[in-house]
C-alpha atoms as a PDB file:
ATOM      1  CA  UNK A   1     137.776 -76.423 -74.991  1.00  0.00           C
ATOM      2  CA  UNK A   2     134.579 -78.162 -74.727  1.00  0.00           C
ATOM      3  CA  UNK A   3     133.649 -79.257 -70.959  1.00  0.00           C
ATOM      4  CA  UNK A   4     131.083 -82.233 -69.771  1.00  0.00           C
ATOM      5  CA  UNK A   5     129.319 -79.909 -68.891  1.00  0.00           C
ATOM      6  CA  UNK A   6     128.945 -78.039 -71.721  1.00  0.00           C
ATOM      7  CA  UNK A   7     128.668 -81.532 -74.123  1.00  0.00           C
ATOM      8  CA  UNK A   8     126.002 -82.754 -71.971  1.00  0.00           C
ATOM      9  CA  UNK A   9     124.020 -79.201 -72.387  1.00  0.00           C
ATOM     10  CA  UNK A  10     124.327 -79.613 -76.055  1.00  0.00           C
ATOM     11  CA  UNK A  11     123.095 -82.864 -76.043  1.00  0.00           C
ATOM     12  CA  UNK A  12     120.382 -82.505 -74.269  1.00  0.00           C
ATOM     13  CA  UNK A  13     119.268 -78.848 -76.187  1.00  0.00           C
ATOM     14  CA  UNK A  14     119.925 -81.434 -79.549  1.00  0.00           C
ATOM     15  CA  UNK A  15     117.371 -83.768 -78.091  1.00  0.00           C
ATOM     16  CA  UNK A  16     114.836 -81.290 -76.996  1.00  0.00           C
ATOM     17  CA  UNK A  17     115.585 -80.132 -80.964  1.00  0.00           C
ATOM     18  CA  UNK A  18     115.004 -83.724 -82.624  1.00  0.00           C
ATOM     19  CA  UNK A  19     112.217 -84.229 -80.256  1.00  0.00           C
ATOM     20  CA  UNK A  20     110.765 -80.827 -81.152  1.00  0.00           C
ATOM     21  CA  UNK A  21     111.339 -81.925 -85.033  1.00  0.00           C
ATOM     22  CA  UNK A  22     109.615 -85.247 -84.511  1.00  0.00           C
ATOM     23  CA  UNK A  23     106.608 -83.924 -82.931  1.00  0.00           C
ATOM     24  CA  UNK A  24     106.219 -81.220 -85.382  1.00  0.00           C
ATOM     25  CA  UNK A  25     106.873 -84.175 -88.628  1.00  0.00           C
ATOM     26  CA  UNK A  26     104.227 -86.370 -86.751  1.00  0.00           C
ATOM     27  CA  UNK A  27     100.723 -85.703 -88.526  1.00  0.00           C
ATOM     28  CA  UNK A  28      97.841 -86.918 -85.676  1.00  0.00           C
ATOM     29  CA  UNK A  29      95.334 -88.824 -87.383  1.00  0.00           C
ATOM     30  CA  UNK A  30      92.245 -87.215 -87.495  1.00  0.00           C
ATOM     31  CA  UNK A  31      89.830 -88.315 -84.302  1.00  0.00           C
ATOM     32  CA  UNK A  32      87.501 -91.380 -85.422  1.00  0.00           C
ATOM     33  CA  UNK A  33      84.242 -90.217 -85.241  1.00  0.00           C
ATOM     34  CA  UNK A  34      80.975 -89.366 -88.060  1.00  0.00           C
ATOM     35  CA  UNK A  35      81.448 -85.804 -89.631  1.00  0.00           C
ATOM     36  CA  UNK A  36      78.053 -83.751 -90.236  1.00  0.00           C
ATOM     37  CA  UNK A  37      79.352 -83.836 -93.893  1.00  0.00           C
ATOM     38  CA  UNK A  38      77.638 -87.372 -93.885  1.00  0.00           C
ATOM     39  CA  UNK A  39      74.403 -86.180 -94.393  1.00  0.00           C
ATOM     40  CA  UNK A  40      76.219 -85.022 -97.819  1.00  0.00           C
ATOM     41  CA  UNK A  41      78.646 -87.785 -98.152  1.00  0.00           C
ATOM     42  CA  UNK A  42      76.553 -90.701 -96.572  1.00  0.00           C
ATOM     43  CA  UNK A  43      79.290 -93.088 -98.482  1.00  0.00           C
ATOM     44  CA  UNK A  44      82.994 -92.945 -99.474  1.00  0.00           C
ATOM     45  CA  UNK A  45      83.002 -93.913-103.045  1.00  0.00           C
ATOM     46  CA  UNK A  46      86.416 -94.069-104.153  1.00  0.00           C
ATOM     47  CA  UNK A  47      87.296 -95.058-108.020  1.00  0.00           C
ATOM     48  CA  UNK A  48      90.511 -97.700-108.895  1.00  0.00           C
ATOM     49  CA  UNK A  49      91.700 -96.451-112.155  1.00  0.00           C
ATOM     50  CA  UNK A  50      92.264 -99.197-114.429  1.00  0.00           C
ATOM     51  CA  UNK A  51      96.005-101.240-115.180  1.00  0.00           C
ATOM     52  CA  UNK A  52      95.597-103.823-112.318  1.00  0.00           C
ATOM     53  CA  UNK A  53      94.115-106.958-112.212  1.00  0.00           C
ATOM     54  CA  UNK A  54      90.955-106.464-110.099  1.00  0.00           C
ATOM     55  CA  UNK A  55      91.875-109.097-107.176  1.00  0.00           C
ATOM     56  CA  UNK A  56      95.475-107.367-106.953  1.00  0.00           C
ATOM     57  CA  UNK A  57      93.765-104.571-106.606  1.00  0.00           C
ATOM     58  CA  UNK A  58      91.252-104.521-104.166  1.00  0.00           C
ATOM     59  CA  UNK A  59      94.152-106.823-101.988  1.00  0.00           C
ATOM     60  CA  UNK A  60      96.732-103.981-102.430  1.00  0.00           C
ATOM     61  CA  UNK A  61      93.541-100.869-101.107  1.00  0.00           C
ATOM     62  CA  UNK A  62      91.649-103.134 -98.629  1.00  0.00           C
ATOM     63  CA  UNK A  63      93.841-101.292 -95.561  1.00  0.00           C
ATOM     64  CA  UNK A  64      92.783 -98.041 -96.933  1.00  0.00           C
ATOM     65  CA  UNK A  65      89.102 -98.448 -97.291  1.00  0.00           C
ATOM     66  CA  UNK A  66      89.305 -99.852 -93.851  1.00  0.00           C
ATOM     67  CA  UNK A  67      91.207 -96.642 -92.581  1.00  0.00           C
ATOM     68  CA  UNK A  68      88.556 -94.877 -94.267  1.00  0.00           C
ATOM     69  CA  UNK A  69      85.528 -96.516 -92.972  1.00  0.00           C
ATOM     70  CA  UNK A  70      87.107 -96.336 -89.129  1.00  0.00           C
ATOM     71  CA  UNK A  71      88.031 -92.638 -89.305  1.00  0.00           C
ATOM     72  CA  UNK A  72      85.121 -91.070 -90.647  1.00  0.00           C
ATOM     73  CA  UNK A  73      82.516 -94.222 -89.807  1.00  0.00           C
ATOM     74  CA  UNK A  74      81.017 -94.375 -92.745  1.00  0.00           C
ATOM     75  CA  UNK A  75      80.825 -97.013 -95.606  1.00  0.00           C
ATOM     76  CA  UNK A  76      83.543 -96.986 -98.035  1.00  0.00           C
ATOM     77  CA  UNK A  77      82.680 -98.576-101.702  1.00  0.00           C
ATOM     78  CA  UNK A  78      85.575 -99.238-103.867  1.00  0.00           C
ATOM     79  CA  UNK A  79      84.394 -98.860-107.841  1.00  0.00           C
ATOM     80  CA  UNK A  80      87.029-100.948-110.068  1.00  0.00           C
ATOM     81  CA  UNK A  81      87.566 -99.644-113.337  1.00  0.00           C
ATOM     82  CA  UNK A  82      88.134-101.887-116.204  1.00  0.00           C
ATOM     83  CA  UNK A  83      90.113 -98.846-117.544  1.00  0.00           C
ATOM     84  CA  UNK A  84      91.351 -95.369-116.691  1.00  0.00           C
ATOM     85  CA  UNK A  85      87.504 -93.986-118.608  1.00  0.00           C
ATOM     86  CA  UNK A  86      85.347 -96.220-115.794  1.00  0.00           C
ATOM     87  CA  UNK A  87      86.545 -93.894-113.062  1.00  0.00           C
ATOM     88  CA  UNK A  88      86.634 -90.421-115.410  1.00  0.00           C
ATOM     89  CA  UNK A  89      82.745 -90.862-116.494  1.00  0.00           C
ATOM     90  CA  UNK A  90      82.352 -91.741-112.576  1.00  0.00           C
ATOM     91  CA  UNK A  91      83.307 -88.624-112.085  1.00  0.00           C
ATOM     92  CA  UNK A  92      81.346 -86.461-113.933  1.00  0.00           C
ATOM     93  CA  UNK A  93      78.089 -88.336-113.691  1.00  0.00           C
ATOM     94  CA  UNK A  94      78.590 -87.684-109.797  1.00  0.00           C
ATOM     95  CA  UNK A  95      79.517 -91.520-108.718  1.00  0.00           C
ATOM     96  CA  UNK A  96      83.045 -90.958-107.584  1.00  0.00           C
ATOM     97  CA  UNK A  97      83.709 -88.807-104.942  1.00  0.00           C
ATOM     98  CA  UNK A  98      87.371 -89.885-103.989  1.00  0.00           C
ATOM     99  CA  UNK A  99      90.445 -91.500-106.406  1.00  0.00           C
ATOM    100  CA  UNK A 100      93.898 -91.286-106.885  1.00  0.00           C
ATOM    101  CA  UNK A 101      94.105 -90.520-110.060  1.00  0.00           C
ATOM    102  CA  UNK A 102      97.066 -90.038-112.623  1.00  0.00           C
ATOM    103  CA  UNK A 103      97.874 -86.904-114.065  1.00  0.00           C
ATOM    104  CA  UNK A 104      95.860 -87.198-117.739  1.00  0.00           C
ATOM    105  CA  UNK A 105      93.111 -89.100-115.843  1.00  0.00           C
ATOM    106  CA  UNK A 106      92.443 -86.137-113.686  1.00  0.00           C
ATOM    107  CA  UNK A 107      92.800 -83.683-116.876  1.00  0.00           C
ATOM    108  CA  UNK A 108      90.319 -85.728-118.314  1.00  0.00           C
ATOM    109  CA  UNK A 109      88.071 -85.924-115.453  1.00  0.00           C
ATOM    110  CA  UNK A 110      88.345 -82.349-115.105  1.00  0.00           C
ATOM    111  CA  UNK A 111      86.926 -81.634-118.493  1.00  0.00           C
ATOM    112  CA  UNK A 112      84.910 -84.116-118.899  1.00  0.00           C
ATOM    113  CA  UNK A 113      82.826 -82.714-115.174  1.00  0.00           C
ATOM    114  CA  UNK A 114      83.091 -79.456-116.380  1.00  0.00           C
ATOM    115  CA  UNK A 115      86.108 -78.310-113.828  1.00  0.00           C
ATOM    116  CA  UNK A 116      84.056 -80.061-110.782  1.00  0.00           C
ATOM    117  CA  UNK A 117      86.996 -82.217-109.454  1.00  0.00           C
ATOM    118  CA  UNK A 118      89.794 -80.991-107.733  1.00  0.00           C
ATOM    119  CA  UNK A 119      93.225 -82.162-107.030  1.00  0.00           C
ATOM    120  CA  UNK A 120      94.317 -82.386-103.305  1.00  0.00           C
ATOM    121  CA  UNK A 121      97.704 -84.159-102.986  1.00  0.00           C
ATOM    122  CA  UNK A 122     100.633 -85.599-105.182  1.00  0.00           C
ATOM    123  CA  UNK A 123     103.162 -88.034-103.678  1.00  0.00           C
ATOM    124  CA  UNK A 124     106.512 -86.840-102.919  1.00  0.00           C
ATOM    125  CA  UNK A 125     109.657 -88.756-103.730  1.00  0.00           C
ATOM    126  CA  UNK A 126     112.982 -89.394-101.241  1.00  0.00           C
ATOM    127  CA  UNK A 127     114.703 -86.828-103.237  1.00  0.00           C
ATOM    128  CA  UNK A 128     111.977 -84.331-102.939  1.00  0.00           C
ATOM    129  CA  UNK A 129     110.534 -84.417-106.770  1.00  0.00           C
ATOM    130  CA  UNK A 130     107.210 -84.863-107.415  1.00  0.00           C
ATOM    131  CA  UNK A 131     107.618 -86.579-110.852  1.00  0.00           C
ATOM    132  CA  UNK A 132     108.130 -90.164-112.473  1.00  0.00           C
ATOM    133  CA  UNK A 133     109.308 -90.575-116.345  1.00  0.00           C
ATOM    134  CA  UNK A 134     107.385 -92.910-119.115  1.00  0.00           C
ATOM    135  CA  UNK A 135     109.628 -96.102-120.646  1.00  0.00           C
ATOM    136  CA  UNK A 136     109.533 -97.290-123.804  1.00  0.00           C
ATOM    137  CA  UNK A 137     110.066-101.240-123.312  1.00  0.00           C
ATOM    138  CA  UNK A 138     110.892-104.300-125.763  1.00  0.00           C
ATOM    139  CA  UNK A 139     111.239-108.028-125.160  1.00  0.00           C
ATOM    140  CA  UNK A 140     115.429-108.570-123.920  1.00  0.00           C
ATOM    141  CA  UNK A 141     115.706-110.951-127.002  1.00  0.00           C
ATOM    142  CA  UNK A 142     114.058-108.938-129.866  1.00  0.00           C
ATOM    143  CA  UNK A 143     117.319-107.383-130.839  1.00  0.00           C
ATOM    144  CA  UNK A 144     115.802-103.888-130.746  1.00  0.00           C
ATOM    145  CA  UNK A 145     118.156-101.708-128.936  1.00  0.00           C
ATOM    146  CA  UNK A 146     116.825 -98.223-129.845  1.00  0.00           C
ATOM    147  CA  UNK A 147     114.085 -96.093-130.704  1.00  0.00           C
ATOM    148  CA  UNK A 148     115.108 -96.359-134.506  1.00  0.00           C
ATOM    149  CA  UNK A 149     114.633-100.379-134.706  1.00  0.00           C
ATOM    150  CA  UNK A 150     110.856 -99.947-133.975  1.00  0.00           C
ATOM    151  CA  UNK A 151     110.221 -98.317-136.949  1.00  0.00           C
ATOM    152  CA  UNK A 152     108.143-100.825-139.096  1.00  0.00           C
ATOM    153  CA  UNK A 153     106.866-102.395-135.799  1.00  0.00           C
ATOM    154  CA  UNK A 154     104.197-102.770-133.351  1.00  0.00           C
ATOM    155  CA  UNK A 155     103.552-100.607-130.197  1.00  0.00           C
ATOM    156  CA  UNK A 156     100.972-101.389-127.551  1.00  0.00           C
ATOM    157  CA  UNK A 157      99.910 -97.719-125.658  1.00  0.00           C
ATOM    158  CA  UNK A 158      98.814 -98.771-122.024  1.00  0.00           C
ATOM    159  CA  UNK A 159      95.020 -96.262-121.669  1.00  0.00           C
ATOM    160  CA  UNK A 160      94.343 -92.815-124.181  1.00  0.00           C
ATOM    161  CA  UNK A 161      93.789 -91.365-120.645  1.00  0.00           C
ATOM    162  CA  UNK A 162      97.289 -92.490-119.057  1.00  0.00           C
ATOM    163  CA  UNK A 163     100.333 -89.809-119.296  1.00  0.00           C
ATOM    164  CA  UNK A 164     102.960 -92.111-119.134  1.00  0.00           C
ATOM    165  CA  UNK A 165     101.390 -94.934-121.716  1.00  0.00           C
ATOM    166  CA  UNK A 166      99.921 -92.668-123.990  1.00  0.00           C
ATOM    167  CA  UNK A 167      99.860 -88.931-124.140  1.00  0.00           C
ATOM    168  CA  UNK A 168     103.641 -88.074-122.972  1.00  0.00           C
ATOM    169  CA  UNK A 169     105.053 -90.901-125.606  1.00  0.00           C
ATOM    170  CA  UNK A 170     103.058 -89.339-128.347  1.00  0.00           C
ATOM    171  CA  UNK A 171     103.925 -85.699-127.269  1.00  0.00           C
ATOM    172  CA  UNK A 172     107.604 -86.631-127.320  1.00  0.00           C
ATOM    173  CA  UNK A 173     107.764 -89.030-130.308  1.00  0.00           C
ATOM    174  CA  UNK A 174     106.362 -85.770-132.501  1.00  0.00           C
ATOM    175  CA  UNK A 175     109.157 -83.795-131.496  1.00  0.00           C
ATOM    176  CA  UNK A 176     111.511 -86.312-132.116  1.00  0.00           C
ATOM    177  CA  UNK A 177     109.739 -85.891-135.740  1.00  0.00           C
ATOM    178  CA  UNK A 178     108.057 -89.475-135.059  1.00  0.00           C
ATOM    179  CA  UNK A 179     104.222 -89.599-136.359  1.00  0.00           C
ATOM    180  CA  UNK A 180     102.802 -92.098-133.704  1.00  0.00           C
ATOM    181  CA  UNK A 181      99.846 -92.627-135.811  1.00  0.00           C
ATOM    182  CA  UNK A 182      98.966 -96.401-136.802  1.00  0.00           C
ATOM    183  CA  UNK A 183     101.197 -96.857-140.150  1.00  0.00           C
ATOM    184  CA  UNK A 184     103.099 -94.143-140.137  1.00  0.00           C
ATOM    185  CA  UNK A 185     106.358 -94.832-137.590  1.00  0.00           C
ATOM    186  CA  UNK A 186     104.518 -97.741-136.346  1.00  0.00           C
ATOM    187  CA  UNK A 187     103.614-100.233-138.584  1.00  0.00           C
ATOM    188  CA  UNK A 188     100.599-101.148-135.801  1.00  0.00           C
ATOM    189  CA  UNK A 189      99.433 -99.376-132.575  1.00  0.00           C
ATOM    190  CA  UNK A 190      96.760-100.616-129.593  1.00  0.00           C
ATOM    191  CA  UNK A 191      95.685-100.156-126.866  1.00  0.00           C
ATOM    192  CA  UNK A 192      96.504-103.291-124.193  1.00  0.00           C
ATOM    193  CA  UNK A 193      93.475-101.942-121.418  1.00  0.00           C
ATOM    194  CA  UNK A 194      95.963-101.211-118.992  1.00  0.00           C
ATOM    195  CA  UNK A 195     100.065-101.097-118.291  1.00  0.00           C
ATOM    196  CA  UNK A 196      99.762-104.677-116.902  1.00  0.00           C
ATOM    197  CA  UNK A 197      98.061-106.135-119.811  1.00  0.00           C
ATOM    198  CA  UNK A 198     100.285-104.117-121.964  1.00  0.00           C
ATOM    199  CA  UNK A 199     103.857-105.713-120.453  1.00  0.00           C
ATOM    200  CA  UNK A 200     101.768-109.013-121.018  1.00  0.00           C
ATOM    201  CA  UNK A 201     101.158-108.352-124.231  1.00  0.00           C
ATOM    202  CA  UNK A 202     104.661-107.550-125.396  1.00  0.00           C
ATOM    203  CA  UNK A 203     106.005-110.547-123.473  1.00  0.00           C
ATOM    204  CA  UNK A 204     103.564-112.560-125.450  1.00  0.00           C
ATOM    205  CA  UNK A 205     104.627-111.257-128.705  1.00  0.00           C
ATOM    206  CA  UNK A 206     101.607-109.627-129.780  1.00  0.00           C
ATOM    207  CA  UNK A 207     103.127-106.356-129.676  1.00  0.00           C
ATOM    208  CA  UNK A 208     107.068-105.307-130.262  1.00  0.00           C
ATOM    209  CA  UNK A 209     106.929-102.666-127.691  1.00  0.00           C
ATOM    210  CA  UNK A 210     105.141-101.255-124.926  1.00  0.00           C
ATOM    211  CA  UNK A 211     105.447 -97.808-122.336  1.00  0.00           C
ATOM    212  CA  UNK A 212     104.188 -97.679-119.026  1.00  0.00           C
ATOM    213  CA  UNK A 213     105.753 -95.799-116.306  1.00  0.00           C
ATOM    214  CA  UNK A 214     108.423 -95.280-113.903  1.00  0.00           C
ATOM    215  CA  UNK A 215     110.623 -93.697-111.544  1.00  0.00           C
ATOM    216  CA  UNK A 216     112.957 -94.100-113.785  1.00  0.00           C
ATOM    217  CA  UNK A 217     115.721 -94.380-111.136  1.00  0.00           C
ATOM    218  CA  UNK A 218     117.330 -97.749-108.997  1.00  0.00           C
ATOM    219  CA  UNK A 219     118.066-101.071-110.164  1.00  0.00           C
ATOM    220  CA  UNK A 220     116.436-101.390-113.084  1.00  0.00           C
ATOM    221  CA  UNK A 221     116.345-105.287-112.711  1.00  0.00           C
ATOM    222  CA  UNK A 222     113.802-104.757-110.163  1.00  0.00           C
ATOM    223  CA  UNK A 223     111.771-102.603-112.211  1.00  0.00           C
ATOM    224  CA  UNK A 224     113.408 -99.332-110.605  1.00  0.00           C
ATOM    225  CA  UNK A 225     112.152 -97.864-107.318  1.00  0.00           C
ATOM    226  CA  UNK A 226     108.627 -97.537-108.239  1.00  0.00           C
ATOM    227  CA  UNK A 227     105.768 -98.155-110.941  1.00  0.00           C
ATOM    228  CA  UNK A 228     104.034-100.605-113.460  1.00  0.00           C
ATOM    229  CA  UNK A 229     107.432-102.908-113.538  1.00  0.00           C
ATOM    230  CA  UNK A 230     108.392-102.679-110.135  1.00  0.00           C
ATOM    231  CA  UNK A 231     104.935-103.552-108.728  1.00  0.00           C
ATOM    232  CA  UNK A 232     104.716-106.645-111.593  1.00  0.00           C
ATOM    233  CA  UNK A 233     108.312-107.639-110.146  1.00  0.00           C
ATOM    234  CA  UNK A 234     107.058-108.150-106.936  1.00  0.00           C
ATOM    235  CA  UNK A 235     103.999-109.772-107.531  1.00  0.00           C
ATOM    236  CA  UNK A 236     106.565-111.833-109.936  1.00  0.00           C
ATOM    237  CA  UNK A 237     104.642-111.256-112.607  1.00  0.00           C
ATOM    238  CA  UNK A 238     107.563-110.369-114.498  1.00  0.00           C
ATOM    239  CA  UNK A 239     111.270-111.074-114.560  1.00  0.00           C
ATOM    240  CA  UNK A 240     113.382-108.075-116.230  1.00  0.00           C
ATOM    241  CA  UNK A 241     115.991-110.346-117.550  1.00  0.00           C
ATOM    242  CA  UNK A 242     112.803-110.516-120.206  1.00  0.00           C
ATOM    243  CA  UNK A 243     112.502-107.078-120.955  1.00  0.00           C
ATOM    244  CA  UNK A 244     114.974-103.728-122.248  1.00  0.00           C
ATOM    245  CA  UNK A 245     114.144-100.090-121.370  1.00  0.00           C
ATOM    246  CA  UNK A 246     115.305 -98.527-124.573  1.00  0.00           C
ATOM    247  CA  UNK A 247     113.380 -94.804-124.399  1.00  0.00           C
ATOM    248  CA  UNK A 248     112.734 -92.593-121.394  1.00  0.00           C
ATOM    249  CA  UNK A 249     110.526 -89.853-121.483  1.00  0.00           C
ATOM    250  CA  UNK A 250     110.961 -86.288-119.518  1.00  0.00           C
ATOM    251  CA  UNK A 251     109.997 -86.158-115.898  1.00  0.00           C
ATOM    252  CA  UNK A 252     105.974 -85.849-115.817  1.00  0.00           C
ATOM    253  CA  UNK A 253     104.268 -84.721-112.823  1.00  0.00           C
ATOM    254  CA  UNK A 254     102.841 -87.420-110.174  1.00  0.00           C
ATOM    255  CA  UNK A 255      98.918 -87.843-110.254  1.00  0.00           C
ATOM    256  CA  UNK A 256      96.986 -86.138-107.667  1.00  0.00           C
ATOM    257  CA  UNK A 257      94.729 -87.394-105.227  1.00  0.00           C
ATOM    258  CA  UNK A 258      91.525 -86.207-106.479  1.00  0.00           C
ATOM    259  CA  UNK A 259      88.039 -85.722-105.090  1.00  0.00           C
ATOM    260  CA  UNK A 260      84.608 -83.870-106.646  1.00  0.00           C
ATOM    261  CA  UNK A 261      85.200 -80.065-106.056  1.00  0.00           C
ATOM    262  CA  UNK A 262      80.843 -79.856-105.282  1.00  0.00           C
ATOM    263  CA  UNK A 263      81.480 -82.192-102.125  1.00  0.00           C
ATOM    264  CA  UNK A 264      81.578 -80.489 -98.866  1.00  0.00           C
ATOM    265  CA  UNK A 265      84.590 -78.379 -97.521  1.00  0.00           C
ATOM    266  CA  UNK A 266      84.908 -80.292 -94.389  1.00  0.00           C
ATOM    267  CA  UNK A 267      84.961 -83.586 -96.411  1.00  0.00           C
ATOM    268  CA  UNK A 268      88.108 -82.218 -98.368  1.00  0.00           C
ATOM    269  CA  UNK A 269      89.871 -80.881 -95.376  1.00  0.00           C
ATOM    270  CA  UNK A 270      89.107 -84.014 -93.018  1.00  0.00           C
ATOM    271  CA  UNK A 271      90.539 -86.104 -96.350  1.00  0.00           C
ATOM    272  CA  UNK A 272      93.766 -84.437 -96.444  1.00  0.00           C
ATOM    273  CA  UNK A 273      94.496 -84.463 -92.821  1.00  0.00           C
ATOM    274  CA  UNK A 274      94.135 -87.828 -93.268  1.00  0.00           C
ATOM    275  CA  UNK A 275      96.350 -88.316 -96.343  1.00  0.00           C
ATOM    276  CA  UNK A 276      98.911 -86.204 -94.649  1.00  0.00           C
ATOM    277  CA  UNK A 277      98.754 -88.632 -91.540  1.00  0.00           C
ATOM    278  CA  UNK A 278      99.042 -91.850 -93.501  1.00  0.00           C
ATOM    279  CA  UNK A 279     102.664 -91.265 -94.945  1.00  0.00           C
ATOM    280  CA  UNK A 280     103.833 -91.279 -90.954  1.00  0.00           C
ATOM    281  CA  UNK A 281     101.217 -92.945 -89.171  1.00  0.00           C
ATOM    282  CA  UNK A 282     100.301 -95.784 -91.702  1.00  0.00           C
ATOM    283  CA  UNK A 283     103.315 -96.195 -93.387  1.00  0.00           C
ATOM    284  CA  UNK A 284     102.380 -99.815 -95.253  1.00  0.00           C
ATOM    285  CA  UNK A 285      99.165 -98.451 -96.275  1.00  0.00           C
ATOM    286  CA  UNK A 286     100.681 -95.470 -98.372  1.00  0.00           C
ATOM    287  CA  UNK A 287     103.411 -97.444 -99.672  1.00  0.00           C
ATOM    288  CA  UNK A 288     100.436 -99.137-101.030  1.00  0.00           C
ATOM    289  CA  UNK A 289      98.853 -96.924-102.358  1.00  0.00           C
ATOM    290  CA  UNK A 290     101.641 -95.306-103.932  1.00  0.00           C
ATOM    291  CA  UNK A 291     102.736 -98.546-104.888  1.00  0.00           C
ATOM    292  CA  UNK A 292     106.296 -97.855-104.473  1.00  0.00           C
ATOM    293  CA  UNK A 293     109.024 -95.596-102.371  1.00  0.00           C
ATOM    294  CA  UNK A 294     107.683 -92.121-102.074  1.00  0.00           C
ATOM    295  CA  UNK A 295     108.232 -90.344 -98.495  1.00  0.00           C
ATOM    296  CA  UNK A 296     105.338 -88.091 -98.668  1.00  0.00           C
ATOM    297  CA  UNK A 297     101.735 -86.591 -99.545  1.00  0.00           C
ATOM    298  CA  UNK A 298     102.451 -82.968-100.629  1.00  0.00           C
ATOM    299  CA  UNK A 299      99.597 -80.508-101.858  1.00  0.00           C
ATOM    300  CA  UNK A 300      98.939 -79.742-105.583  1.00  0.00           C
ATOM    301  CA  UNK A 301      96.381 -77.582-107.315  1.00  0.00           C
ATOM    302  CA  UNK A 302      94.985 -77.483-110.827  1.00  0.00           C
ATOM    303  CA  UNK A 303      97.558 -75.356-112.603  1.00  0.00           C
ATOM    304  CA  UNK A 304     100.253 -78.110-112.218  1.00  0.00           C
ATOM    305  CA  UNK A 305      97.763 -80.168-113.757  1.00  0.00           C
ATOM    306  CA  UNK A 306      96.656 -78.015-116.826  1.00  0.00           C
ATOM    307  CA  UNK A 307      99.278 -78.940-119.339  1.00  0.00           C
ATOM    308  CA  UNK A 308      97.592 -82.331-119.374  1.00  0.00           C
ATOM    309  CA  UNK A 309      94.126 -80.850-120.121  1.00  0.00           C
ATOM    310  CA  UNK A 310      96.014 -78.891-123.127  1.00  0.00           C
ATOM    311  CA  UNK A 311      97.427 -82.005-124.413  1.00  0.00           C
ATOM    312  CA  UNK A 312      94.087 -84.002-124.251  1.00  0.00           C
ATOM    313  CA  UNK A 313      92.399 -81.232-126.032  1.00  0.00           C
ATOM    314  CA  UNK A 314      95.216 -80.982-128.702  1.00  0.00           C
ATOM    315  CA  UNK A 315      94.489 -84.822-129.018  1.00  0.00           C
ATOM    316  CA  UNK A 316      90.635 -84.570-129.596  1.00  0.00           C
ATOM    317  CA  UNK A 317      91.274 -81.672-132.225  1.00  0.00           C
ATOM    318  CA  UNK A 318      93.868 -83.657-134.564  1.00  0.00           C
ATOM    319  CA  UNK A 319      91.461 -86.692-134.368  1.00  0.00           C
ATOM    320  CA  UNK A 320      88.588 -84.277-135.624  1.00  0.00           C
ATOM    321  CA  UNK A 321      90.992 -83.775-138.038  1.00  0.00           C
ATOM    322  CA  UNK A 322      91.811 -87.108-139.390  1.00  0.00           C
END
């Protein structure tokens, strides 16, 4: 039989628990203040990949440069990429120091600087996965309902440096004993500059098709939990009545949050205590940066990474070949 006394033991050890828990899950911000690493580092300068128009853009990071430039009081300079490339060659010529980065961006980064970036963090979703899926995407009143209606027709690829609009597709389609080269399957291919642009495109009829990425899971008429779609939703950009996800891809790993392995040690470990803090301390300003419903920053390294570098070099060698 369990006495008062007893139940109001146990609740109070189960308090002293969840307020043990809580203490432990919160992640103290680092201390504002300037780090001797800015003699090395005298300015943040983080790279935008690409995808985004550039106002949306700098709207949706302007909280996190600020966060930035409190913390560790020095300037932050945002560098917009036109496309996934801008921040890649940024990278290797030295001019980026900081970017989130998706998975084939960073693969190409990393062999394009020679190995001299290095991945940090990936975001973590609710379920605990650290992975989103690529769509393939037509117009709701095309009549294409598969795969096998797009033979003959046009696909628009989102960036050659994006996994989800590019490599993944291209991977899969071959095993599916789809060529994806330009006349083969596909009567056309392009490249849109961006998953945006490419969703435009389609809409506009100047491709048949299109593949960006996704979580792949929720309501799809919001554009699922997260990605390209969901983020165009709610700028209402885009209505899905107006679009069918026909093709989904395997999971693919989330992007990491990237920074030039040559900068200093205390600059990478004062960035990820950050990171870590934002999920719990800044809440709207990861969800922005994530754009979409992840619960976490969770550490990577290279090797989860190094498939991607395979499959870029795989795609350099067959168009050496053609």
């Amino acid at each position: 039989m369990i006495t008062r006394r007893r139940l109001v033991a146990a609740t109070v050890l189960a308090g002293a628990s969840l307020g043990t828990a809580r203490a432990q899950d919160m992640r103290p911000s680092p201390k504002p203040g300037k780090r001797a690493w800015a003699a090395q580092v005298p300015v943040i300068r983080v790279g935008l990949l690409g995808g985004e128009n550039n106002a949306d853009r700098l709207q949706r990071v302007d909280g996190y440069r600020k966060l930035l430039e409190e913390t560790f009081q020095v300037p932050v300079k945002l560098l917009q990429a036109a496309d996934y490339a801008g921040v890649i060659q940024g990278f290797a010529a030295g001019q980026v120091d900081l970017a989130y980065m998706s998975p084939a961006a960073y693969a190409a980064a990393w062999i394009e600087s020679n190995g001299n970036v290095m991945p940090l963090l990936t975001s973590q979703e609710a379920d605990g996965s650290t992975s989103y899926v690529a769509v393939l995407y037509v117009r709701a009143d095309s009549g294409i309902t598969s795969l096998e209606q797009l033979k003959g027709k046009a696909l628009a690829w989102a960036d050659p440096n994006s996994a989800s609009g590019y490599l993944i597709p291209r991977s899969e389609f071959r095993v599916m004993g789809i060529d994806p080269e330009p006349g083969k399957y596909f009567a056309r291919t392009g490249f849109a500059g961006g998953h945006e642009q490419a969703v435009i495109a389609v809409l506009g009829k100047q491709y048949d098709a299109g593949v960006t990425w996704s979580s792949g899971v929720g309501d799809v008429t919001q554009g699922y939990t997260r990605g390209a779609l969901r983020t165009m939703v709610e700028k209402k950009l885009l209505d899905m009545k107006d679009l069918r996800i026909i093709w989904k891809s395997r999971p693919i790993e989330n992007g990491p949050l990237t920074v030039r392995a040559d900068t200093p040690a205390e600059f990478r470990a004062d960035i990820v205590a950050l990171h870590r803090a934002i999920p719990v301390a800044y809440p709207d300003i990861f969800h922005a940066m994530d754009m979409g419903s992840s619960k976490d920053w969770v550490p990577v390294k290279h090797e989860d990474y190094a498939v991607f570098v395979d499959m870029l070099k795989a795609e350099a060698a067959q168009r050496r070949r053609r």
